[in-house]
C-alpha atoms as a PDB file:
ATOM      1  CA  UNK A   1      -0.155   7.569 -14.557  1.00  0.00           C
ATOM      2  CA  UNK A   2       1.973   4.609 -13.201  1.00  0.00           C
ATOM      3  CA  UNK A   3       0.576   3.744  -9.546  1.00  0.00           C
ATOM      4  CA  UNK A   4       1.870   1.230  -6.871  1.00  0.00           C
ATOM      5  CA  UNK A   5      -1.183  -0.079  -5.081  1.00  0.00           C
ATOM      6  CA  UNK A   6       0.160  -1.028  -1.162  1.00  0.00           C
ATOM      7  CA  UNK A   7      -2.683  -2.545   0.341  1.00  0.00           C
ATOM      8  CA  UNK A   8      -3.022  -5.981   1.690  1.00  0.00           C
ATOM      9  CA  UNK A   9      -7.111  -5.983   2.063  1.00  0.00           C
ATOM     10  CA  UNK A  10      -7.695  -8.062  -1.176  1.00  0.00           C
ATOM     11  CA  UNK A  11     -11.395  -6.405  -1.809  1.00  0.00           C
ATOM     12  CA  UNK A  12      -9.878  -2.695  -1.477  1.00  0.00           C
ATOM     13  CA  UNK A  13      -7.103  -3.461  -3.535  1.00  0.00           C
ATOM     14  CA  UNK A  14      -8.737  -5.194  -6.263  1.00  0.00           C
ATOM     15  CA  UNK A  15     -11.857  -2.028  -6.309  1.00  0.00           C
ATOM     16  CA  UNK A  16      -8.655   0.426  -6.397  1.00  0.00           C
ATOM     17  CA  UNK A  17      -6.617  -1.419  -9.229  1.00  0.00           C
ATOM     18  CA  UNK A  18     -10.174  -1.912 -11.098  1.00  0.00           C
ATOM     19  CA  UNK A  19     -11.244   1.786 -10.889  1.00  0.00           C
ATOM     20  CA  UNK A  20      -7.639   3.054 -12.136  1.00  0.00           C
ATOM     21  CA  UNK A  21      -7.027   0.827 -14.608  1.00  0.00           C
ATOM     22  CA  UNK A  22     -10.668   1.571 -16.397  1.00  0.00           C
ATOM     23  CA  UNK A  23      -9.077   5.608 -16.738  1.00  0.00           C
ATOM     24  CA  UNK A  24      -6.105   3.927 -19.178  1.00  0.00           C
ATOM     25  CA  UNK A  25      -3.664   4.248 -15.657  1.00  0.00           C
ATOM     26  CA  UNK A  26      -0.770   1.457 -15.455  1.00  0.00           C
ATOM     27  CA  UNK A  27      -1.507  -0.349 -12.202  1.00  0.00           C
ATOM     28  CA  UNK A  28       0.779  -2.526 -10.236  1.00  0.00           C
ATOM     29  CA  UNK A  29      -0.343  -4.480  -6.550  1.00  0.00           C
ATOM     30  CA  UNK A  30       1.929  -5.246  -3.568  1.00  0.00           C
ATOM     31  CA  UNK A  31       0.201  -6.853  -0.977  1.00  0.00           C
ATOM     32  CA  UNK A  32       2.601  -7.263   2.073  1.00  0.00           C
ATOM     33  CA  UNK A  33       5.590  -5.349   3.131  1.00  0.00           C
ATOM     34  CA  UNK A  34       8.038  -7.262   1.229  1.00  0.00           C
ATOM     35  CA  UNK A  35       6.462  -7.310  -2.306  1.00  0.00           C
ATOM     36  CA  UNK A  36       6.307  -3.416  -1.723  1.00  0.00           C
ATOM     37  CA  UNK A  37      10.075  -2.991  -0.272  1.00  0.00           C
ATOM     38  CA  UNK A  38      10.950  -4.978  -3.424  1.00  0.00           C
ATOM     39  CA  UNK A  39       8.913  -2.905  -5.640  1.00  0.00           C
ATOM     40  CA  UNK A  40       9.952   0.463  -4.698  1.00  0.00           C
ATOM     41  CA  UNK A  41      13.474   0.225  -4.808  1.00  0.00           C
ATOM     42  CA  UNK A  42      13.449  -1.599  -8.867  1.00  0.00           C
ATOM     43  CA  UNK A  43      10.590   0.659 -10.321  1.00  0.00           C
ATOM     44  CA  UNK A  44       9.627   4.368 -10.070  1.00  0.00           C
ATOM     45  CA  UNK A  45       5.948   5.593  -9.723  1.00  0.00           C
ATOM     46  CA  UNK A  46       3.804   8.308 -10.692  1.00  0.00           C
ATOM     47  CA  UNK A  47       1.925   8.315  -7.026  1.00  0.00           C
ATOM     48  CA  UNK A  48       2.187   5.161  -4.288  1.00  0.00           C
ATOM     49  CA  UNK A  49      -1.114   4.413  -2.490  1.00  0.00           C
ATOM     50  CA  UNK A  50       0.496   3.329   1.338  1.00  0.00           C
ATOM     51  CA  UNK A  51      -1.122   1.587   3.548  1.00  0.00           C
ATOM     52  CA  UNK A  52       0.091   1.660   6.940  1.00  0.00           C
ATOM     53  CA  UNK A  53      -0.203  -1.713   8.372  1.00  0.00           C
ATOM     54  CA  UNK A  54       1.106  -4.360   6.128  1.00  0.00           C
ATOM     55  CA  UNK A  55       1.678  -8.106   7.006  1.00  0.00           C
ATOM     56  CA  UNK A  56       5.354  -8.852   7.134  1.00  0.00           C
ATOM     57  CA  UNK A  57       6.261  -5.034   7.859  1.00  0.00           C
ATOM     58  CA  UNK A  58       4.698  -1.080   8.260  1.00  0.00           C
ATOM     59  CA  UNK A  59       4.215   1.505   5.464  1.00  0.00           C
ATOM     60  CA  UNK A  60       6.264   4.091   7.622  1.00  0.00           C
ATOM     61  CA  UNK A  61       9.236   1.980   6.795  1.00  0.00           C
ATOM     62  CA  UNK A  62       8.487   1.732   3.096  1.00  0.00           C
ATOM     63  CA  UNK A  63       8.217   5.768   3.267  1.00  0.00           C
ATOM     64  CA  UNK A  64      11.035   5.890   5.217  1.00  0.00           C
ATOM     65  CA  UNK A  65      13.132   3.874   2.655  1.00  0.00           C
ATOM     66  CA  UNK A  66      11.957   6.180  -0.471  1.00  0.00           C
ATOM     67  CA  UNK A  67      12.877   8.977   1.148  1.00  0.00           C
ATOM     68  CA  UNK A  68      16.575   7.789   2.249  1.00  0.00           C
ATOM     69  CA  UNK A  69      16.912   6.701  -1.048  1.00  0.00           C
ATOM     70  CA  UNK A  70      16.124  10.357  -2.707  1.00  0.00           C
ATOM     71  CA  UNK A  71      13.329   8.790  -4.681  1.00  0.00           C
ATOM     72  CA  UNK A  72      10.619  11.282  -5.200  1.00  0.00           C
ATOM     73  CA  UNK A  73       7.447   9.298  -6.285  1.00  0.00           C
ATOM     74  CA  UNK A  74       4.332  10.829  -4.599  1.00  0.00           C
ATOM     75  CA  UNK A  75       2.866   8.905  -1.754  1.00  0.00           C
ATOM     76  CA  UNK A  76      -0.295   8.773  -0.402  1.00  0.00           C
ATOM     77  CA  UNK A  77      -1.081   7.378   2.935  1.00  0.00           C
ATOM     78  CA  UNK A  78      -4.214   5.108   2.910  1.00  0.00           C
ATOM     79  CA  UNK A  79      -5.167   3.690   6.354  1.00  0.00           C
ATOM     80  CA  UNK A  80      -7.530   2.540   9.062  1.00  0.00           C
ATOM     81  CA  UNK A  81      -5.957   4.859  11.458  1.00  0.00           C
ATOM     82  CA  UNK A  82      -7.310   7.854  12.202  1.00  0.00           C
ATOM     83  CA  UNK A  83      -4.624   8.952  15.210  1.00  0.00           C
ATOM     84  CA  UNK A  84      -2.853  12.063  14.381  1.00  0.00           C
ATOM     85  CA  UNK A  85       0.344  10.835  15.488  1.00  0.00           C
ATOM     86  CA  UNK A  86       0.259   8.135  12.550  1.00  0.00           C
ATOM     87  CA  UNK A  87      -1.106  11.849   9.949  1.00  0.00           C
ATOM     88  CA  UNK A  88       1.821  13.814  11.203  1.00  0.00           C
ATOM     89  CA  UNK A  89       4.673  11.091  11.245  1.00  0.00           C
ATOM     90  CA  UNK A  90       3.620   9.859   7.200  1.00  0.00           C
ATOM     91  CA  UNK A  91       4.027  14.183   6.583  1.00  0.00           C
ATOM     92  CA  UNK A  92       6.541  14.291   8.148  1.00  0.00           C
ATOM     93  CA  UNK A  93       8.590  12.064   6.451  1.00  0.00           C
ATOM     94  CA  UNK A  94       7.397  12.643   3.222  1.00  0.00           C
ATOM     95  CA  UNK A  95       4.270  11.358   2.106  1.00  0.00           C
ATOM     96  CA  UNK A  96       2.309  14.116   0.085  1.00  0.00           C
ATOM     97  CA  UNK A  97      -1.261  13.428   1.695  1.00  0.00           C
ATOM     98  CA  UNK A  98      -3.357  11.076   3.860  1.00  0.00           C
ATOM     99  CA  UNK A  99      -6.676   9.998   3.493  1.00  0.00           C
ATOM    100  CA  UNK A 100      -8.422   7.513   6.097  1.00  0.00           C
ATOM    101  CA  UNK A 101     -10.551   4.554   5.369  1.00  0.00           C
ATOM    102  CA  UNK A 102     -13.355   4.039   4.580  1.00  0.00           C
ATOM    103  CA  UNK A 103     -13.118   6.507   1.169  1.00  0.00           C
ATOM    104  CA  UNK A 104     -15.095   7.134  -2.075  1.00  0.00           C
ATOM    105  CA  UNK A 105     -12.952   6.641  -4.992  1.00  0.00           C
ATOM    106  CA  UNK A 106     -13.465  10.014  -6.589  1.00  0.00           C
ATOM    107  CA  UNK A 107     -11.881  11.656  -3.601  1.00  0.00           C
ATOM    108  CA  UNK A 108      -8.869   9.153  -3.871  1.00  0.00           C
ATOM    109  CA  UNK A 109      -8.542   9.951  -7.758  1.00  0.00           C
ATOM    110  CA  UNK A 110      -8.363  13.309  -6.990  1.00  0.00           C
ATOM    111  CA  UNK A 111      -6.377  13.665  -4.496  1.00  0.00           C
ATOM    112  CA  UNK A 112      -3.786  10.948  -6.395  1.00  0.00           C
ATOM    113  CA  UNK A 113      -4.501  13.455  -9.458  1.00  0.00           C
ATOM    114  CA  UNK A 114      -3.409  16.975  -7.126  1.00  0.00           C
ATOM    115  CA  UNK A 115      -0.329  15.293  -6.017  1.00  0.00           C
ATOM    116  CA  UNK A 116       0.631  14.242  -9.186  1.00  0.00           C
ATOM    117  CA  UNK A 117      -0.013  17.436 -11.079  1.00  0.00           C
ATOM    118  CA  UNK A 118       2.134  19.838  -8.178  1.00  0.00           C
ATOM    119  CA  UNK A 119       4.995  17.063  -8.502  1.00  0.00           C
ATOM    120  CA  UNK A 120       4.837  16.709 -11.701  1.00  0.00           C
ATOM    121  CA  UNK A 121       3.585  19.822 -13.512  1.00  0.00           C
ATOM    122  CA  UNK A 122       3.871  22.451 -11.002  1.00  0.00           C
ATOM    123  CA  UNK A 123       0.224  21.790  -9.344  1.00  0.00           C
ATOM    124  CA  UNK A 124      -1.133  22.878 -13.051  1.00  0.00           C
ATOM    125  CA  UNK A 125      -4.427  21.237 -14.607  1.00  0.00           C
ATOM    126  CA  UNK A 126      -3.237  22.787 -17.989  1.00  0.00           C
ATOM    127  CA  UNK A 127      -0.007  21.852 -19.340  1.00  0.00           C
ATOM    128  CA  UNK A 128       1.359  23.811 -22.184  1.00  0.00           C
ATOM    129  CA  UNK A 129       4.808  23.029 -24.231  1.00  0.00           C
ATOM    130  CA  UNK A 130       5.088  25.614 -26.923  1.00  0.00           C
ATOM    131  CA  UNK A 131       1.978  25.107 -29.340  1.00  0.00           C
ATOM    132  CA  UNK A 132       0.939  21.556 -27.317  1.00  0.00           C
ATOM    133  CA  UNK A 133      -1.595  22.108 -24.652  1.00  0.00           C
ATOM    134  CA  UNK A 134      -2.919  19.264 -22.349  1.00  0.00           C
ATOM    135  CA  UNK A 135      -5.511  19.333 -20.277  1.00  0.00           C
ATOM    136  CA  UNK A 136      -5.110  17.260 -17.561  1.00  0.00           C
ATOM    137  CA  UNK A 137      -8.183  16.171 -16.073  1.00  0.00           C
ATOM    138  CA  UNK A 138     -10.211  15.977 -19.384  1.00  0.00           C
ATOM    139  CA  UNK A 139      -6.905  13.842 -20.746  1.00  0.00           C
ATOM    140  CA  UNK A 140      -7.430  16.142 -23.886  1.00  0.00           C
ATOM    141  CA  UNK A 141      -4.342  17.562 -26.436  1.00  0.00           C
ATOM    142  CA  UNK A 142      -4.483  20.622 -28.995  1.00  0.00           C
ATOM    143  CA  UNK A 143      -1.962  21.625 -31.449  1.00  0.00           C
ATOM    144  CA  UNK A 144      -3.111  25.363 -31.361  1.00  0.00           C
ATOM    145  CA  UNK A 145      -6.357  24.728 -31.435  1.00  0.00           C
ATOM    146  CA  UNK A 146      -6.579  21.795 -33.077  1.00  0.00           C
ATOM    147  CA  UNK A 147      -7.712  18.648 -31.171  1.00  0.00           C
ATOM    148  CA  UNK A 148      -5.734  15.278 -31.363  1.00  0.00           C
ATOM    149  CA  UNK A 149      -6.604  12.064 -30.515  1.00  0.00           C
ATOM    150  CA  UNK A 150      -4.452  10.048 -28.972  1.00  0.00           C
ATOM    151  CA  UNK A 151      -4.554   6.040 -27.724  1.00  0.00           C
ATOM    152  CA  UNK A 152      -4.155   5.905 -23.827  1.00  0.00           C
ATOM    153  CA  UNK A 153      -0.468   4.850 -24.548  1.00  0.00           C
ATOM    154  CA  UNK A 154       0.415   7.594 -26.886  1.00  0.00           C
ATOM    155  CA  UNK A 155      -1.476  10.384 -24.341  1.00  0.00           C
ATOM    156  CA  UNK A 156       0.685   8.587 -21.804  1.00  0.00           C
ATOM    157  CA  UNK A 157       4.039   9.279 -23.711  1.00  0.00           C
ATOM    158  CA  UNK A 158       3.419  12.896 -24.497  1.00  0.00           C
ATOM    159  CA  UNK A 159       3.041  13.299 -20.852  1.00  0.00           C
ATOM    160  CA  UNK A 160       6.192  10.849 -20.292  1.00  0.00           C
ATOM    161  CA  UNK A 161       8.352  13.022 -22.587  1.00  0.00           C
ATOM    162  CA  UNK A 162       7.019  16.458 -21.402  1.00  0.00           C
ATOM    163  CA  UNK A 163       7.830  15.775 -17.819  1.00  0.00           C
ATOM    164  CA  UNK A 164      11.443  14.865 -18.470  1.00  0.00           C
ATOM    165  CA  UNK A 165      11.756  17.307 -21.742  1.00  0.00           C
ATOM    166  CA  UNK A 166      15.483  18.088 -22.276  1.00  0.00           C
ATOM    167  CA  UNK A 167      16.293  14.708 -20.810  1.00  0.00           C
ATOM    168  CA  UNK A 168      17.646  11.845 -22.685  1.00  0.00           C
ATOM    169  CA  UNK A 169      15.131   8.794 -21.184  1.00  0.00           C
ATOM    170  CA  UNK A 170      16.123   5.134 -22.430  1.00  0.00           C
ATOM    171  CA  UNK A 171      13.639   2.983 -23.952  1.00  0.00           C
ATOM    172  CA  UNK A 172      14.027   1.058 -21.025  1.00  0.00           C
ATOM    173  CA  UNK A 173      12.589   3.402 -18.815  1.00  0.00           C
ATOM    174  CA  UNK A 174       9.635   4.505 -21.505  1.00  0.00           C
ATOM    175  CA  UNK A 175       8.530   0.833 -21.395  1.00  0.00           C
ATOM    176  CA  UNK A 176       8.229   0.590 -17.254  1.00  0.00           C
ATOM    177  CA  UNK A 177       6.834   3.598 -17.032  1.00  0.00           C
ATOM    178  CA  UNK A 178       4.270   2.517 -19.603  1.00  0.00           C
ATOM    179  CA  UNK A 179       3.678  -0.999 -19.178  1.00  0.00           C
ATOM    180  CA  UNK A 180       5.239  -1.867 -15.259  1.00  0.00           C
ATOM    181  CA  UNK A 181       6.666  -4.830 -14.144  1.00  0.00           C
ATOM    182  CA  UNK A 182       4.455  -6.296 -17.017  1.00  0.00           C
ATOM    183  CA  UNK A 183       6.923  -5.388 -19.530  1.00  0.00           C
ATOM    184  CA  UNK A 184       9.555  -8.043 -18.047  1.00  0.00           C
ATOM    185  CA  UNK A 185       7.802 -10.470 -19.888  1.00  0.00           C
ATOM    186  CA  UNK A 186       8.434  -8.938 -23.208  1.00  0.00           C
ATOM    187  CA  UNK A 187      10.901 -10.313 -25.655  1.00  0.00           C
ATOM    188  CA  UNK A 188      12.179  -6.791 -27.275  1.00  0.00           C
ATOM    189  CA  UNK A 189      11.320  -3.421 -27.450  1.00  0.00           C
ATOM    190  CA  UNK A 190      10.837  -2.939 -30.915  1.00  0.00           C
ATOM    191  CA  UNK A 191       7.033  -1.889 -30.027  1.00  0.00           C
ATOM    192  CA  UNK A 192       8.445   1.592 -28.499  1.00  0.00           C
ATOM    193  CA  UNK A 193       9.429   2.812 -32.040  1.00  0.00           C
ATOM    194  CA  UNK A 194       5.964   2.243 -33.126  1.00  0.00           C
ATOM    195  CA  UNK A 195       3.956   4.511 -30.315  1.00  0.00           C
ATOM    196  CA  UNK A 196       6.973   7.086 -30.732  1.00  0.00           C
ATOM    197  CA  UNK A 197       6.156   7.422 -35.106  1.00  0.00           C
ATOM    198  CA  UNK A 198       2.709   7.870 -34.182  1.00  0.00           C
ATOM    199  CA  UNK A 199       2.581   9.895 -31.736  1.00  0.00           C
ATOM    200  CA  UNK A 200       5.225  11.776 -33.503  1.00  0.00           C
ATOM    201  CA  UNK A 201       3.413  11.666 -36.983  1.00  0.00           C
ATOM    202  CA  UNK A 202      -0.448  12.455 -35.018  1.00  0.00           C
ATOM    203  CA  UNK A 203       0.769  15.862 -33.271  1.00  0.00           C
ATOM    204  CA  UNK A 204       3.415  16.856 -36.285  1.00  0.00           C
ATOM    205  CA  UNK A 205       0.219  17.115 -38.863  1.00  0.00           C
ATOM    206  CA  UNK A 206      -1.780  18.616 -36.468  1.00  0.00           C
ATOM    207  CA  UNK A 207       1.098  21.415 -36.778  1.00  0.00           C
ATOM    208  CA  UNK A 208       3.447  20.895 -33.869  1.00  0.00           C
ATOM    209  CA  UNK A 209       6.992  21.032 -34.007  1.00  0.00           C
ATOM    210  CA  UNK A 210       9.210  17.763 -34.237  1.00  0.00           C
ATOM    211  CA  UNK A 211      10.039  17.325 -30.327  1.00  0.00           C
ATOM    212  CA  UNK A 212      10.909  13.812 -30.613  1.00  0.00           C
ATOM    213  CA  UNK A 213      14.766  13.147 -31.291  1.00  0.00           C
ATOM    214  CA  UNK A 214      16.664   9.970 -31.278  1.00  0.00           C
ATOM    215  CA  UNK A 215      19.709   9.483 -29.505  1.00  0.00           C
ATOM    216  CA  UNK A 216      22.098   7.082 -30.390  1.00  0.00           C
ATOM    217  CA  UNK A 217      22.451   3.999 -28.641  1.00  0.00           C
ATOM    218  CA  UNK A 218      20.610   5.803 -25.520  1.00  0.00           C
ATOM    219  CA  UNK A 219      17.222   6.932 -25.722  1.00  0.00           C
ATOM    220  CA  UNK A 220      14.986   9.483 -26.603  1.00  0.00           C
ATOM    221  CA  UNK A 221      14.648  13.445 -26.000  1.00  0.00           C
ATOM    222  CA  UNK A 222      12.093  15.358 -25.792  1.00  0.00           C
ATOM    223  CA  UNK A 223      12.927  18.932 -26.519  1.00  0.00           C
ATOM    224  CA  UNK A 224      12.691  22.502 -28.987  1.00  0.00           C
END
């Protein structure tokens, strides 16, 4: 998953990027209103942790701008505020859930993990394309029922290419969604054929079909 931590309490923000990261999860931080604005409107996420009360600006305006802007990342409110005026304006506008603080990080993952799965993958913890079958929340793949191991990146491009499957997606886009804003540093992205052959030559001798086609001066598809 690709998450957008919104927080500007250094300790909680740190303890969240930490405990994401460690599950193979591309992390990225914005701790004010700005850095987050800024964020949100160059890269797409997987799920947006939102905190409310930002310095420079308030989370209900981020929310406000995704949702003007037809974006449909998933967005979960984090905040000190337990008022249910605050809970019913973030659903109202959009966000997907909201959990209060103080929290235990298993019941963040998990809730990050349901609203990711019913925007994603239809609120599904088994995802199936013909004779590939995921499990979500063991991060496990079959061919049939044949088990394949997969680096964190790979396992993250499966999922990638599933979710858009019949979509042409630019290697531009594979490389945010797998590396962030990190991946503006990079000179080329040569590296993106290399995770595609293996992952394509891993789940092809395990006995899938060849999903992975080229196309031309664009992208990639997933699709078959």
């Amino acid at each position: 998953m690709k998450i957008l931590i919104v927080e500007d309490e250094p300790a909680l923000r740190e303890s969240i990027e930490e405990y994401f990261s460690e599950g193979g999860n591309i992390c990225e931080i914005a701790p004010d209103y700005l850095t987050a604005l800024s964020k949100v409107n160059l890269y797409r996420y997987d799920c947006i942790l939102l905190d409310i009360s930002l310095p420079g600006g308030n989370g209900i305006d981020i929310l406000k701008n995704l949702k003007n802007n037809e974006h449909a990342d998933g967005v979960l409110i984090i905040s000190a505020k337990n008022s249910l005026d605050d809970r019913l304006e973030g659903l109202d506008l959009g966000a997907d859930d909201y959990l209060t603080k103080p929290f235990h990080m298993s019941e963040l993952k998990s809730r990050v993990m349901a609203i990711v799965r019913r925007k994603t993958f239809n609120g599904s913890n088994l995802l199936t394309f013909n004779e590939i079958k995921i499990d979500l929340m063991a991060k496990e793949v079959k061919v049939g029922r044949k088990q394949v191991k997969l680096t964190p990146k790979e396992y993250a491009l499966l999922l990638y290419f599933i979710a858009n499957k019949g979509k042409v997606v630019s290697k531009n886009a594979i490389a945010e969604h797998l590396w962030g804003d990190r991946i503006d540093i990079a000179d080329n992205l040569n590296f993106i054929y290399s995770h595609i052959k293996n992952l394509r030559k891993k789940i092809v001798e395990a006995g899938s079909g060849d999903y992975i086609h080229g196309a031309y001066g664009m992208g990639y598809k997933f699709s078959g």
